[in-house]
Protein backbone atom coordinates (compact mmCIF):
# COMPACT_ATOMS: atom_id res chain seq x y z
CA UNK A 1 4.05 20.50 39.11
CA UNK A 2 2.44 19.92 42.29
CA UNK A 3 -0.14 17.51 42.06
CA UNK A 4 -2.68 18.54 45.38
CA UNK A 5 -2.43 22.34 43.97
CA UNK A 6 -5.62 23.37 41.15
CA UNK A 7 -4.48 23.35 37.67
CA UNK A 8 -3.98 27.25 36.79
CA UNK A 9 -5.14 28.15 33.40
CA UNK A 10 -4.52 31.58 32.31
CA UNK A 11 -6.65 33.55 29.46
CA UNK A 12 -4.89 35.78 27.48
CA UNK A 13 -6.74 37.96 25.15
CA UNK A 14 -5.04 39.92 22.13
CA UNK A 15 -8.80 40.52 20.30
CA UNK A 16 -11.20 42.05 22.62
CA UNK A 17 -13.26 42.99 19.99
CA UNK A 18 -14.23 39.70 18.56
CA UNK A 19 -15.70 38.66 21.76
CA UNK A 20 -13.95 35.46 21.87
CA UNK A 21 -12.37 35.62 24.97
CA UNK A 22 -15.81 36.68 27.12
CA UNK A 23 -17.22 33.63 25.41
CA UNK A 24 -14.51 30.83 26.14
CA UNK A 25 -14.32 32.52 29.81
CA UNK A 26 -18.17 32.33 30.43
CA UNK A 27 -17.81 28.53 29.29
CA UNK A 28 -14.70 27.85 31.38
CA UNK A 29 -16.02 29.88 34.49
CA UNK A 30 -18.86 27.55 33.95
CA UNK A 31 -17.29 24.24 33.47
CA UNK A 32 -14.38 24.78 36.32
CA UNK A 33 -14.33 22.99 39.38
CA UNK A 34 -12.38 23.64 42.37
CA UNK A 35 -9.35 21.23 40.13
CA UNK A 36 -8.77 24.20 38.18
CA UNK A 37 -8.38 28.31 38.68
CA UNK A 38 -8.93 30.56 35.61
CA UNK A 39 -7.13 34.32 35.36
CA UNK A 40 -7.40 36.37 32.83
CA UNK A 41 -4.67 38.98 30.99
CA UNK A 42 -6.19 41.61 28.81
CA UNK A 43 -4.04 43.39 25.85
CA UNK A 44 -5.96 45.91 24.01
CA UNK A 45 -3.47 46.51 21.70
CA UNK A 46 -1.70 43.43 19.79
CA UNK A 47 0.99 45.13 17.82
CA UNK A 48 1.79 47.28 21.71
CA UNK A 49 2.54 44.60 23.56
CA UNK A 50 5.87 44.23 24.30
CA UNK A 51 7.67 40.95 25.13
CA UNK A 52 8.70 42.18 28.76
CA UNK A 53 5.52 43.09 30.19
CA UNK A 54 4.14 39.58 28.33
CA UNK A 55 6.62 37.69 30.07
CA UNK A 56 5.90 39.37 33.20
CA UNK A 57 2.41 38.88 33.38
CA UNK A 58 2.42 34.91 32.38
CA UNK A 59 5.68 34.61 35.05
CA UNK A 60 3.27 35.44 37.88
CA UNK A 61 0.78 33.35 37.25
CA UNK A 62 2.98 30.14 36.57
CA UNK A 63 0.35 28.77 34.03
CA UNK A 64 -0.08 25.07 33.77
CA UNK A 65 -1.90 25.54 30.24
CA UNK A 66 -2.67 28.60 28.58
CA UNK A 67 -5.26 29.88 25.60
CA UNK A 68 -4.34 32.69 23.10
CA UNK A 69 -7.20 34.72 22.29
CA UNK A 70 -5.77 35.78 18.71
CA UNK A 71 -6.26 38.89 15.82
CA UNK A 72 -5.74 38.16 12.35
CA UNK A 73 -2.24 39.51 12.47
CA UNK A 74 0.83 38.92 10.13
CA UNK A 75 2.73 36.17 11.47
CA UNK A 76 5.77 38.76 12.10
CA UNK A 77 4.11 39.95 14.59
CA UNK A 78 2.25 36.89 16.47
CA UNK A 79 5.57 34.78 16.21
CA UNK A 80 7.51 37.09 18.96
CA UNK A 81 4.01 36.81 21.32
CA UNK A 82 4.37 33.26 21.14
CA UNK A 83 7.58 32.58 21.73
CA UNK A 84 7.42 35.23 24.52
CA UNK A 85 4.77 33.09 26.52
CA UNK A 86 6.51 29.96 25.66
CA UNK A 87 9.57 31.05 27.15
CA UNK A 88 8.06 32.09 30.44
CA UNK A 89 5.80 29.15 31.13
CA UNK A 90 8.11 26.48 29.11
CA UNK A 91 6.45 24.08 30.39
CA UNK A 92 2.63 24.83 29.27
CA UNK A 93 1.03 23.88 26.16
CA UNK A 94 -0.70 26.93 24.24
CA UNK A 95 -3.83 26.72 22.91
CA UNK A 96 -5.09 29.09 19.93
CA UNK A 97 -8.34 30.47 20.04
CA UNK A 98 -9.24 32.58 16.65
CA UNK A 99 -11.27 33.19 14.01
CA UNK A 100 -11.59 31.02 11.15
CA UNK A 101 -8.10 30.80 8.88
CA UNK A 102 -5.92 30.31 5.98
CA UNK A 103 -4.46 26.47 6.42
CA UNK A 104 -1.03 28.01 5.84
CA UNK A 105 -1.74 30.13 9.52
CA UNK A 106 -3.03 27.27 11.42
CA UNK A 107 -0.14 24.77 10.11
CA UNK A 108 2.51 28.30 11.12
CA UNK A 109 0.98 28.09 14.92
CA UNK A 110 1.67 24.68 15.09
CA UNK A 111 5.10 25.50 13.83
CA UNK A 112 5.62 28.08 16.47
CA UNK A 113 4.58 25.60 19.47
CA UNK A 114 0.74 25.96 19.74
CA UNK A 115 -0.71 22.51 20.83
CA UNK A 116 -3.99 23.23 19.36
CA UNK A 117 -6.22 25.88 18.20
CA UNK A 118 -10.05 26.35 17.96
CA UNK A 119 -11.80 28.43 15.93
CA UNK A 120 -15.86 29.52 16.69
CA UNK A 121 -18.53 28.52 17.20
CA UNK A 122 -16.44 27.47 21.09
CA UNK A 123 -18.94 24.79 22.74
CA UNK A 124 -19.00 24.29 26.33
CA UNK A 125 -18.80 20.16 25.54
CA UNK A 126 -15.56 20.73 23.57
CA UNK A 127 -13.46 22.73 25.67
CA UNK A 128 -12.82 20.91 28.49
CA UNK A 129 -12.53 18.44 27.37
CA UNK A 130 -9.81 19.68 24.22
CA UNK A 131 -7.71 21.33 26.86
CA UNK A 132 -7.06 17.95 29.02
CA UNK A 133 -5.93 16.09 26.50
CA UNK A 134 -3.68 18.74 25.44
CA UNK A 135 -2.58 18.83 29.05
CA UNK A 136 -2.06 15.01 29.46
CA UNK A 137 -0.33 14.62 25.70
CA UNK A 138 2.05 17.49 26.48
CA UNK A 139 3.30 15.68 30.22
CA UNK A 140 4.10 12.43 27.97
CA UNK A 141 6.20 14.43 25.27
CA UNK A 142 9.41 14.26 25.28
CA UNK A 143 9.63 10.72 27.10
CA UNK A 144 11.35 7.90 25.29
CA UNK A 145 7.94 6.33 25.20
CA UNK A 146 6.87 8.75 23.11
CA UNK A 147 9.87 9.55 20.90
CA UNK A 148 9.40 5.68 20.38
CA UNK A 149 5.85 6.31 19.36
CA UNK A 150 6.60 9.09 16.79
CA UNK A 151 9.06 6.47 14.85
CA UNK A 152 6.54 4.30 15.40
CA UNK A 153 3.46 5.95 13.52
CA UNK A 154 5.59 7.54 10.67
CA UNK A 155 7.47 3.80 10.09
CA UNK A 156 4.62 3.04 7.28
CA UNK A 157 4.96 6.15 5.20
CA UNK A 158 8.41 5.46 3.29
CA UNK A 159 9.59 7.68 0.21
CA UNK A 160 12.71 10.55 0.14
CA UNK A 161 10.43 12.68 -2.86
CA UNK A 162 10.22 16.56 -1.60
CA UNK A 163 6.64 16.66 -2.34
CA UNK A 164 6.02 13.41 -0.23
CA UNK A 165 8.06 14.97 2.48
CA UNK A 166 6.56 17.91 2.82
CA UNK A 167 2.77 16.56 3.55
CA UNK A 168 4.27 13.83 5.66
CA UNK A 169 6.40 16.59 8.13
CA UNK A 170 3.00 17.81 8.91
CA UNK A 171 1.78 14.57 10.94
CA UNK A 172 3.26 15.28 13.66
CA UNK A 173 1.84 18.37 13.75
CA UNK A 174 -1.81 17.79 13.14
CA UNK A 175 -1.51 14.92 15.43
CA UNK A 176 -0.92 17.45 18.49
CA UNK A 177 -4.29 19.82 17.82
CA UNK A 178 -7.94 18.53 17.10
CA UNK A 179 -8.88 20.12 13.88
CA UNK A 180 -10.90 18.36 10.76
CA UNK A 181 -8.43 17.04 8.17
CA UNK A 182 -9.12 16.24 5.17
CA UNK A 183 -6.50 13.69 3.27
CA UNK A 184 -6.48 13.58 -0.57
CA UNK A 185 -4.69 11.78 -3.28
CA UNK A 186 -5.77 8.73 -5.73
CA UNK A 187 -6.82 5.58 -5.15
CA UNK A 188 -3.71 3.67 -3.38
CA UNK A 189 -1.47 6.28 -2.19
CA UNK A 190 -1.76 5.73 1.53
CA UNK A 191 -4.85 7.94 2.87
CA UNK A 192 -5.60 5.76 5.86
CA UNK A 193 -2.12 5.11 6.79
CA UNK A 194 -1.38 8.87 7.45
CA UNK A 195 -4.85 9.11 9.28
CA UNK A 196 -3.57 5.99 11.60
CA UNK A 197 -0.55 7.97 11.88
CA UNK A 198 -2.00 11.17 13.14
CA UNK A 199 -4.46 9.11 15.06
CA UNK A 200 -1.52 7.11 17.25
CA UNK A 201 0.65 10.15 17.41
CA UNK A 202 -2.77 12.01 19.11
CA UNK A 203 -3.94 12.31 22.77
CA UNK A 204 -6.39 9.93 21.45
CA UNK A 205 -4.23 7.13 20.45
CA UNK A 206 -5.93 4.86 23.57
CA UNK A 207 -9.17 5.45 21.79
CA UNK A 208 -10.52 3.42 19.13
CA UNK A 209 -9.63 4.05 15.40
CA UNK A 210 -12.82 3.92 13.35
CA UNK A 211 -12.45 3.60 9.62
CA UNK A 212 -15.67 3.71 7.41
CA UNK A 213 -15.65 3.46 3.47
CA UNK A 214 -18.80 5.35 2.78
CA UNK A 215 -18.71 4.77 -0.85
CA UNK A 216 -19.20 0.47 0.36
CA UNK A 217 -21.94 1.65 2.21
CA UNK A 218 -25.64 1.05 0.68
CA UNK A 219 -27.22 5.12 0.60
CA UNK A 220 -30.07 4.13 2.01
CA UNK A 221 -27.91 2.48 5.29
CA UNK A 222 -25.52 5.37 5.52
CA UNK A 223 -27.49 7.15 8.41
CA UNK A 224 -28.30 3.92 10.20
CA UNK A 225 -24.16 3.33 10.14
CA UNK A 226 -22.97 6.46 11.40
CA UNK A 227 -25.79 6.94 13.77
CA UNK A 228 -27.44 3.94 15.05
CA UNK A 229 -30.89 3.01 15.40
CA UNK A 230 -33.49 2.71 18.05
CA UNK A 231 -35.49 -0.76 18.07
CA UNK A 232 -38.98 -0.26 15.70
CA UNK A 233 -37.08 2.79 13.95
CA UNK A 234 -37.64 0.88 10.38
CA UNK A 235 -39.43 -2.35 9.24
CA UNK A 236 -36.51 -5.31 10.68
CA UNK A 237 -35.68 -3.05 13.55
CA UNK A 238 -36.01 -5.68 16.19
CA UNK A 239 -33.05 -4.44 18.75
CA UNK A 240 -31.37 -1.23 19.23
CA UNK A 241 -27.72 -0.92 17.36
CA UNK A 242 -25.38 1.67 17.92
CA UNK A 243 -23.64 3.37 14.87
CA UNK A 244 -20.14 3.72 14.47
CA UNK A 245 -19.93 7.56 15.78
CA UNK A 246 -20.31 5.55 19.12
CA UNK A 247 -18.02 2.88 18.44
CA UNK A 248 -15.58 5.70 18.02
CA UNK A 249 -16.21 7.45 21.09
CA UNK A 250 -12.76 9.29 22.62
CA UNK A 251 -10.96 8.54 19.61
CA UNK A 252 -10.99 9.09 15.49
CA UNK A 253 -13.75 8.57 12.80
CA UNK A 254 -11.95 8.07 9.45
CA UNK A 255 -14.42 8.48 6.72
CA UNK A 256 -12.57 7.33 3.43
CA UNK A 257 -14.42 8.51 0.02
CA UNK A 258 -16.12 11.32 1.75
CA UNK A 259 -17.50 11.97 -1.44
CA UNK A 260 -19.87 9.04 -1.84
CA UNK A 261 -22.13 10.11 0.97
CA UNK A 262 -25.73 11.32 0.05
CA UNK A 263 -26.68 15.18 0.36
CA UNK A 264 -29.18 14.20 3.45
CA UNK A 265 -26.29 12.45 5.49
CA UNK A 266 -24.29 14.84 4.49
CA UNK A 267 -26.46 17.46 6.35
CA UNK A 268 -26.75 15.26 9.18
CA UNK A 269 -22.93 14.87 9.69
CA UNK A 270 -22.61 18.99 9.49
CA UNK A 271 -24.60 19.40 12.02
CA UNK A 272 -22.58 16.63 14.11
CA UNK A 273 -19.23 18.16 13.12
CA UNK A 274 -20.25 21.76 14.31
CA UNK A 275 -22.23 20.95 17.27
CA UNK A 276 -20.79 17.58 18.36
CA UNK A 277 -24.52 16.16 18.78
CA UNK A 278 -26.13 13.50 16.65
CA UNK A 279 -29.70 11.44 17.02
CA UNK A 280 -29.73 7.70 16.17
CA UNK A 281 -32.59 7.23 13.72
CA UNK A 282 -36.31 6.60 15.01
CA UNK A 283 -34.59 8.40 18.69
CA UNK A 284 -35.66 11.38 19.96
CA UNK A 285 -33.14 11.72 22.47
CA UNK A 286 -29.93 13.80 21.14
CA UNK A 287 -26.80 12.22 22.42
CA UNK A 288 -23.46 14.23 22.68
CA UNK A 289 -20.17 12.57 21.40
CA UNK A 290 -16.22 13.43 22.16
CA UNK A 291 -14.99 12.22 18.38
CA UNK A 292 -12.22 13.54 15.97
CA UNK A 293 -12.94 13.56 12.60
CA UNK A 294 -10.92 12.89 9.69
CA UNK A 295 -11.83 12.19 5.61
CA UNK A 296 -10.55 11.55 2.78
CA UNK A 297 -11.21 11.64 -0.72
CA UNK A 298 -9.86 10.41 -4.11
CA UNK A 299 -12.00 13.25 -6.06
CA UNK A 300 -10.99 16.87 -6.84
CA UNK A 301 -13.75 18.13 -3.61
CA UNK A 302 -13.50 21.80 -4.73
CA UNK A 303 -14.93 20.48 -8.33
CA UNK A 304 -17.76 17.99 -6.18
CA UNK A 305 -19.00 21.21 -4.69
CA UNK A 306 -19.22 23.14 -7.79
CA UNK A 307 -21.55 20.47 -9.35
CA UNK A 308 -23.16 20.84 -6.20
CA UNK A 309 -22.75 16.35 -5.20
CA UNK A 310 -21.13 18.05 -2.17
CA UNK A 311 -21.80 20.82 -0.37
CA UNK A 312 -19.90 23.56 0.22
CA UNK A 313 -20.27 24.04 3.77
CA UNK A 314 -19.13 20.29 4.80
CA UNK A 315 -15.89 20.69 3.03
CA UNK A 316 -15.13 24.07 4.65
CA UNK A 317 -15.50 22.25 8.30
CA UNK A 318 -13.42 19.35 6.83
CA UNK A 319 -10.72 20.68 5.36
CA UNK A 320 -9.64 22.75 8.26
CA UNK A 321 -6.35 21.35 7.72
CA UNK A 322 -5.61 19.41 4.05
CA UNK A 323 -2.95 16.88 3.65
CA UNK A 324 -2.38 15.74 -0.04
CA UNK A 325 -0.46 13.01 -1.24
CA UNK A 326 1.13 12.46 -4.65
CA UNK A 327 1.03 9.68 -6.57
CA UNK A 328 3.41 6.98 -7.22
CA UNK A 329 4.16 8.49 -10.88
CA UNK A 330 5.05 11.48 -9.49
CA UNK A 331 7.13 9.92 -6.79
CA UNK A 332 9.96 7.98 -9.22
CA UNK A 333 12.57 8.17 -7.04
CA UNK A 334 10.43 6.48 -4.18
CA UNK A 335 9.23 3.57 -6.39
CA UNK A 336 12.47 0.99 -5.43
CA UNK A 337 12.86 2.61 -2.05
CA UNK A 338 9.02 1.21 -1.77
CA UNK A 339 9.64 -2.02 -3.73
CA UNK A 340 12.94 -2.75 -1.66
CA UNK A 341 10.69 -2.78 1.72
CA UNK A 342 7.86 -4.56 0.53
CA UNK A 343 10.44 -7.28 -0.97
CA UNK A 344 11.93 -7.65 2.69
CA UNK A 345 8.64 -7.53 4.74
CA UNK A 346 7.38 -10.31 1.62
CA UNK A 347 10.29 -12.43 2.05
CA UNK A 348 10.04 -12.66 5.69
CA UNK A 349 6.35 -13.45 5.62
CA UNK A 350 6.63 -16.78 3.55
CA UNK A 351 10.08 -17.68 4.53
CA UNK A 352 11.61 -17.27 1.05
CA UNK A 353 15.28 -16.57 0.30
CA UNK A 354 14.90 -13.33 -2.15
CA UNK A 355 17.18 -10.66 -1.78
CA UNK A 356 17.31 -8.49 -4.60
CA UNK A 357 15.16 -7.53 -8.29
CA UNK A 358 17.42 -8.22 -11.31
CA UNK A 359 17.82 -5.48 -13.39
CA UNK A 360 15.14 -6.42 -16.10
CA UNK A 361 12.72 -6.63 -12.88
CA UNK A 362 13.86 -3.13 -12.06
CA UNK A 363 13.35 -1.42 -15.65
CA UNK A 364 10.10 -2.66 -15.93
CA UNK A 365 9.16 -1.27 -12.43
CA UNK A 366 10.56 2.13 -12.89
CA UNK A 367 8.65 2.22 -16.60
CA UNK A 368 5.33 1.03 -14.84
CA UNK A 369 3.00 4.65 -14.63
CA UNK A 370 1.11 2.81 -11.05
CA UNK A 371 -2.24 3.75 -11.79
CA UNK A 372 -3.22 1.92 -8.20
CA UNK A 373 -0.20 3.79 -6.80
CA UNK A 374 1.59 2.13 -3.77
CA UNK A 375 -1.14 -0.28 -2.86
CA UNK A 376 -0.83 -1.93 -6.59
CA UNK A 377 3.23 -1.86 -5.85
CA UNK A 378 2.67 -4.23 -2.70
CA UNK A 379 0.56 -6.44 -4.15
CA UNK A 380 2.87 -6.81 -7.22
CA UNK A 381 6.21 -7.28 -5.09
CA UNK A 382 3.75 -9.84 -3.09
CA UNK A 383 3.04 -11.50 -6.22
CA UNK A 384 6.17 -11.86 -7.21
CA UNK A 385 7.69 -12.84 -3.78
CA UNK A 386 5.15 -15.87 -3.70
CA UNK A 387 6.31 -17.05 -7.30
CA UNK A 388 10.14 -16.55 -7.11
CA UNK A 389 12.23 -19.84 -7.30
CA UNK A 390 15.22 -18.55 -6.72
CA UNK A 391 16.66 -15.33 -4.71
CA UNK A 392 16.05 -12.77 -7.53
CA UNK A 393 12.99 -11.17 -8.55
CA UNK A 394 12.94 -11.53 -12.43
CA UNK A 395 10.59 -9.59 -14.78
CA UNK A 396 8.46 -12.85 -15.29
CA UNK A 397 7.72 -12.89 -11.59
CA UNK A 398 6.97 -9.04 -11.92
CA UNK A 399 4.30 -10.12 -14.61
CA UNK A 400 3.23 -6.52 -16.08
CA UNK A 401 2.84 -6.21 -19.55
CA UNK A 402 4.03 -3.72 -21.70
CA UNK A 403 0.63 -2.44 -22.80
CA UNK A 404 0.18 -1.70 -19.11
CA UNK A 405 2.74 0.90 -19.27
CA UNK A 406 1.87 4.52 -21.07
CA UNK A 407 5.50 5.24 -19.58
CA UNK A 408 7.40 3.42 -22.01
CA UNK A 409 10.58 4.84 -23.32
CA UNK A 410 9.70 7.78 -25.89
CA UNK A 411 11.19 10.05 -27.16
CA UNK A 412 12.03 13.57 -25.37
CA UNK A 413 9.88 16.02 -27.69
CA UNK A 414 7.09 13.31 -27.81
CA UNK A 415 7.27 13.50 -23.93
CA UNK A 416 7.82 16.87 -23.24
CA UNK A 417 4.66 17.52 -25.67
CA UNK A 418 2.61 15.48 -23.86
CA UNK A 419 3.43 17.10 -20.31
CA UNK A 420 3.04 20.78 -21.63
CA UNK A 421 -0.19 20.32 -23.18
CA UNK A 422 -1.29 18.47 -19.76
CA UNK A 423 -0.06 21.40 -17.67
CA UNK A 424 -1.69 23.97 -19.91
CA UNK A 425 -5.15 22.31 -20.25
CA UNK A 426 -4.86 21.86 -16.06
CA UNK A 427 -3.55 25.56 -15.77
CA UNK A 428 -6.28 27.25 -18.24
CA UNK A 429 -9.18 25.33 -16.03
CA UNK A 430 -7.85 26.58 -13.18
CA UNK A 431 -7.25 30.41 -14.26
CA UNK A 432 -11.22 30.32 -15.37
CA UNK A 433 -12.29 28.68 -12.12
CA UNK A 434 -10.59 31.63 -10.30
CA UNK A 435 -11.71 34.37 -12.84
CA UNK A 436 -15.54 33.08 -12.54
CA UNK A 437 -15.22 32.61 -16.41
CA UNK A 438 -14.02 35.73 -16.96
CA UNK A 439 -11.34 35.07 -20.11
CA UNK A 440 -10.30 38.96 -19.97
CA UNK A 441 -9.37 38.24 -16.58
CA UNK A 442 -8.05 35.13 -17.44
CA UNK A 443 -5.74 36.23 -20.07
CA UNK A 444 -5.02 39.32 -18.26
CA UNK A 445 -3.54 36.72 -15.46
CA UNK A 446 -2.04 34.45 -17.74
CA UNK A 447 0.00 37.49 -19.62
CA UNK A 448 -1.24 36.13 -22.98
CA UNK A 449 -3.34 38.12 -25.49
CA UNK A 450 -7.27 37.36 -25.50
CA UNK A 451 -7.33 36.08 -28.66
CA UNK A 452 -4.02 33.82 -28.04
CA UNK A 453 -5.66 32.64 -24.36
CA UNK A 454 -9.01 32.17 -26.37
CA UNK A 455 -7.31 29.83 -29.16
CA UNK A 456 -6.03 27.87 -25.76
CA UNK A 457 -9.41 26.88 -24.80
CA UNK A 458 -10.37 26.30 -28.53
CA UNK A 459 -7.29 23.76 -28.73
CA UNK A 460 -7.88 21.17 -25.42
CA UNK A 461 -11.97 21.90 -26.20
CA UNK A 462 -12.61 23.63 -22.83
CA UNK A 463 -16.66 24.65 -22.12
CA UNK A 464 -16.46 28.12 -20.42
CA UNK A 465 -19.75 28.12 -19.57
CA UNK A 466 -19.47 25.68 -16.69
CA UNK A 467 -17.12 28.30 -14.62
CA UNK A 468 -19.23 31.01 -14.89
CA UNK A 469 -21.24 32.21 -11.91
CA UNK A 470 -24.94 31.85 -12.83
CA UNK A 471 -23.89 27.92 -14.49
């Protein structure tokens, strides 16, 4: 690309009826200098449009990035659009502009090559912005640098379990657009090191990462910690502070334990996430931001918003994308793989000749349930790397007692029992979350009779009322 030439960006709208596309060129038009040219494609017709005449018309405009103004259309039918445009400007990163989602279609864009995607309402701050970081990420893909730096930020998260696998093969993926995500999983299973992952493997990876643990924050200091204060704003105010939205400027607020923060700052951090725009406290000046947001929570959200301690609109705009992360119990052919590496890095560290568990060592770690998941596994191998004498790990050194350990060898029935009646009392609450309370429904869903589906709830002791739509 020549450097002295304007950057061409070309609009290409497949919804004309959503308005989308009059909206994001009215911002651009506006926004544009003489760096940058904007043309426009029209297609009335999305399932009409034929690959040729698609090719053709990005070809002759040699696009240096280009935004898809999208229907809600099968993915059949968008996946031949996209890789139409892709192949005739190869060298462009696609941007998505729709209406709000399934996760499934946003994480099958990014699967087809879309660098990021937007959904409404489209600001005039965000856009610009958005699109030259896409541009200056996509120049340094595909440099060793950067092939480097995808090893790099995935290094941490170690395991070979399918279900692991899956959620960490999206990084890379949410790393390249500039969506909310929202990271769950229990206490210990890695949260912040996938959001540091996504963070370094972003256009914003120059940019300061900003973790906050809201539930460590006093309530009545949460506002004065995101946002800042002016000086005299409260009694003690002496100086003006900034808050950490600041501090993160350019790059990633993590908020861990999303669900601690108070309704009112909840509110307050909406209204940031949707316009972008915050106002330190005792301010009257609004101030703008350029911050990516991520959370995370160890709570079921979807059950926080039902007993209304979060609201409903806040983890909508959150959980744009979700990542979730098992835990260690469910992961028992990571939990050596995991001990193995934190033995090495340990061992290293403090200069101590241990190589290896002995097998006692390794019984009682498999047998361990990890209710502190992987974080409670480091600290343990730790442990026992500080107190080894000799170049084994023994079970003494691993130190957990056999009380600690609800995994114990049983017996298979006794086991299985236990899991079935587990996955039935989960699976009934579910089916009567869905069905509103509805146990006709329910049972109709479930294939069981009503009075069989009904002696269900009357065996784990499960309160209907709470599901139903007026609770």
């Amino acid at each position: 690309m020549n450097p002295m030439r304007p950057l061409e960006l070309l609009l290409l709208d497949f919804n004309p009826a959503a308005g989308l596309a009059d909206q994001l060129h009215a911002i651009l038009e506006t926004s544009l200098d003489r760096d940058f040219q904007l043309r426009r494609e029209l297609f009335d017709d999305l399932h009409g449009v034929t690959g040729g005449d698609l090719s053709a018309a990005v070809s002759r405009r040699g696009p240096d990035l280009v935004f898809l103004v999208l229907a809600r259309a099968p993915l059949a039918v968008q996946s031949p659009l996209i890789s139409s445009v892709r192949a005739a400007a190869p060298g462009a990163p696609l941007v998505a502009i729709m209406e709000a989602g399934e996760p499934d279609e946003m994480f099958a864009l990014l699967k087809l090559g879309v660098a990021d995607f937007v959904t409404p309402p489209l600001r005039a701050g965000d856009m610009l912005p958005r699109a030259w970081r896409v541009l200056s990420h996509s120049r340094r893909e595909g440099t060793p640098a950067h092939a480097l730096k995808e090893r790099l930020g995935t290094k941490q998260l170690i395991g070979r379990n399918p279900a692991f696998l899956k959620e960490v093969k999206k990084i890379p993926l949410m790393a390249k657009c500039d969506a909310s995500i929202l990271i769950s999983g229990e206490t210990g299973t890695g949260k912040e090191v996938c959001a540091r992952a996504i963070h370094y493997l972003s256009p914003r990876a120059d940019k300061p990462f900003v973790p906050v643990n809201c539930g460590a924050i006093p309530l009545e200091l949460v506002e004065n910690e995101l946002f800042g204060h002016e000086r005299g704003a409260f009694t003690g105010a002496s100086t003006s502070e900034l808050g950490l939205i600041t501090e993160a400027e350019g790059g990633t607020l993590f908020l861990d334990e999303i669900d601690c923060l108070p309704l009112l700052a909840q509110v307050k951090l909406l209204r940031f996430l949707q316009e972008k725009e915050y106002r330190p406290l005792g301010s009257r000046k609004t101030c703008k931001a350029n911050v990516r947001v991520m959370a995370a929570t160890n709570t079921d959200l979807e059950e926080a918003v039902r007993k209304r301690t979060v609201r409903q609109d806040l983890y909508y705009r959150l959980s744009t994308i979700p990542l979730t992360l098992p835990p260690l119990r469910e992961r028992a052919e990571d939990i050596m793989l995991l001990a193995e590496h934190y033995l090495q890095k340990y061992a290293a560290e403090f200069d101590k000749e241990v190589t290896c568990f002995s097998p006692e060592a390794v019984q009682m770690l498999m047998l361990y349930d990890w209710p502190g998941n992987v974080r409670e596994l480091e600290h343990v191998v730790e442990r026992a790397v500080i107190t080894c004498e000799g170049d084994a790990v023994g079970s003494i050194e691993i130190g957990l007692r056999a009380q600690e350990s609800p995994m114990q060898c049983e017996p298979l029935r006794k086991m299985k029992t236990r899991v079935v009646e587990q996955f039935e009392r989960d699976y009934i609450q579910k089916l009567l979350m869905v069905c509103q309370g509805n146990i006709t429904k329910a049972a109709q869903i479930a294939r069981k009779n009503r009075r069989a589906f009904w002696e269900l709830i009357r065996k784990y002791r499960i309160d209907v009322r709470p599901f139903k739509p007026n609770a």
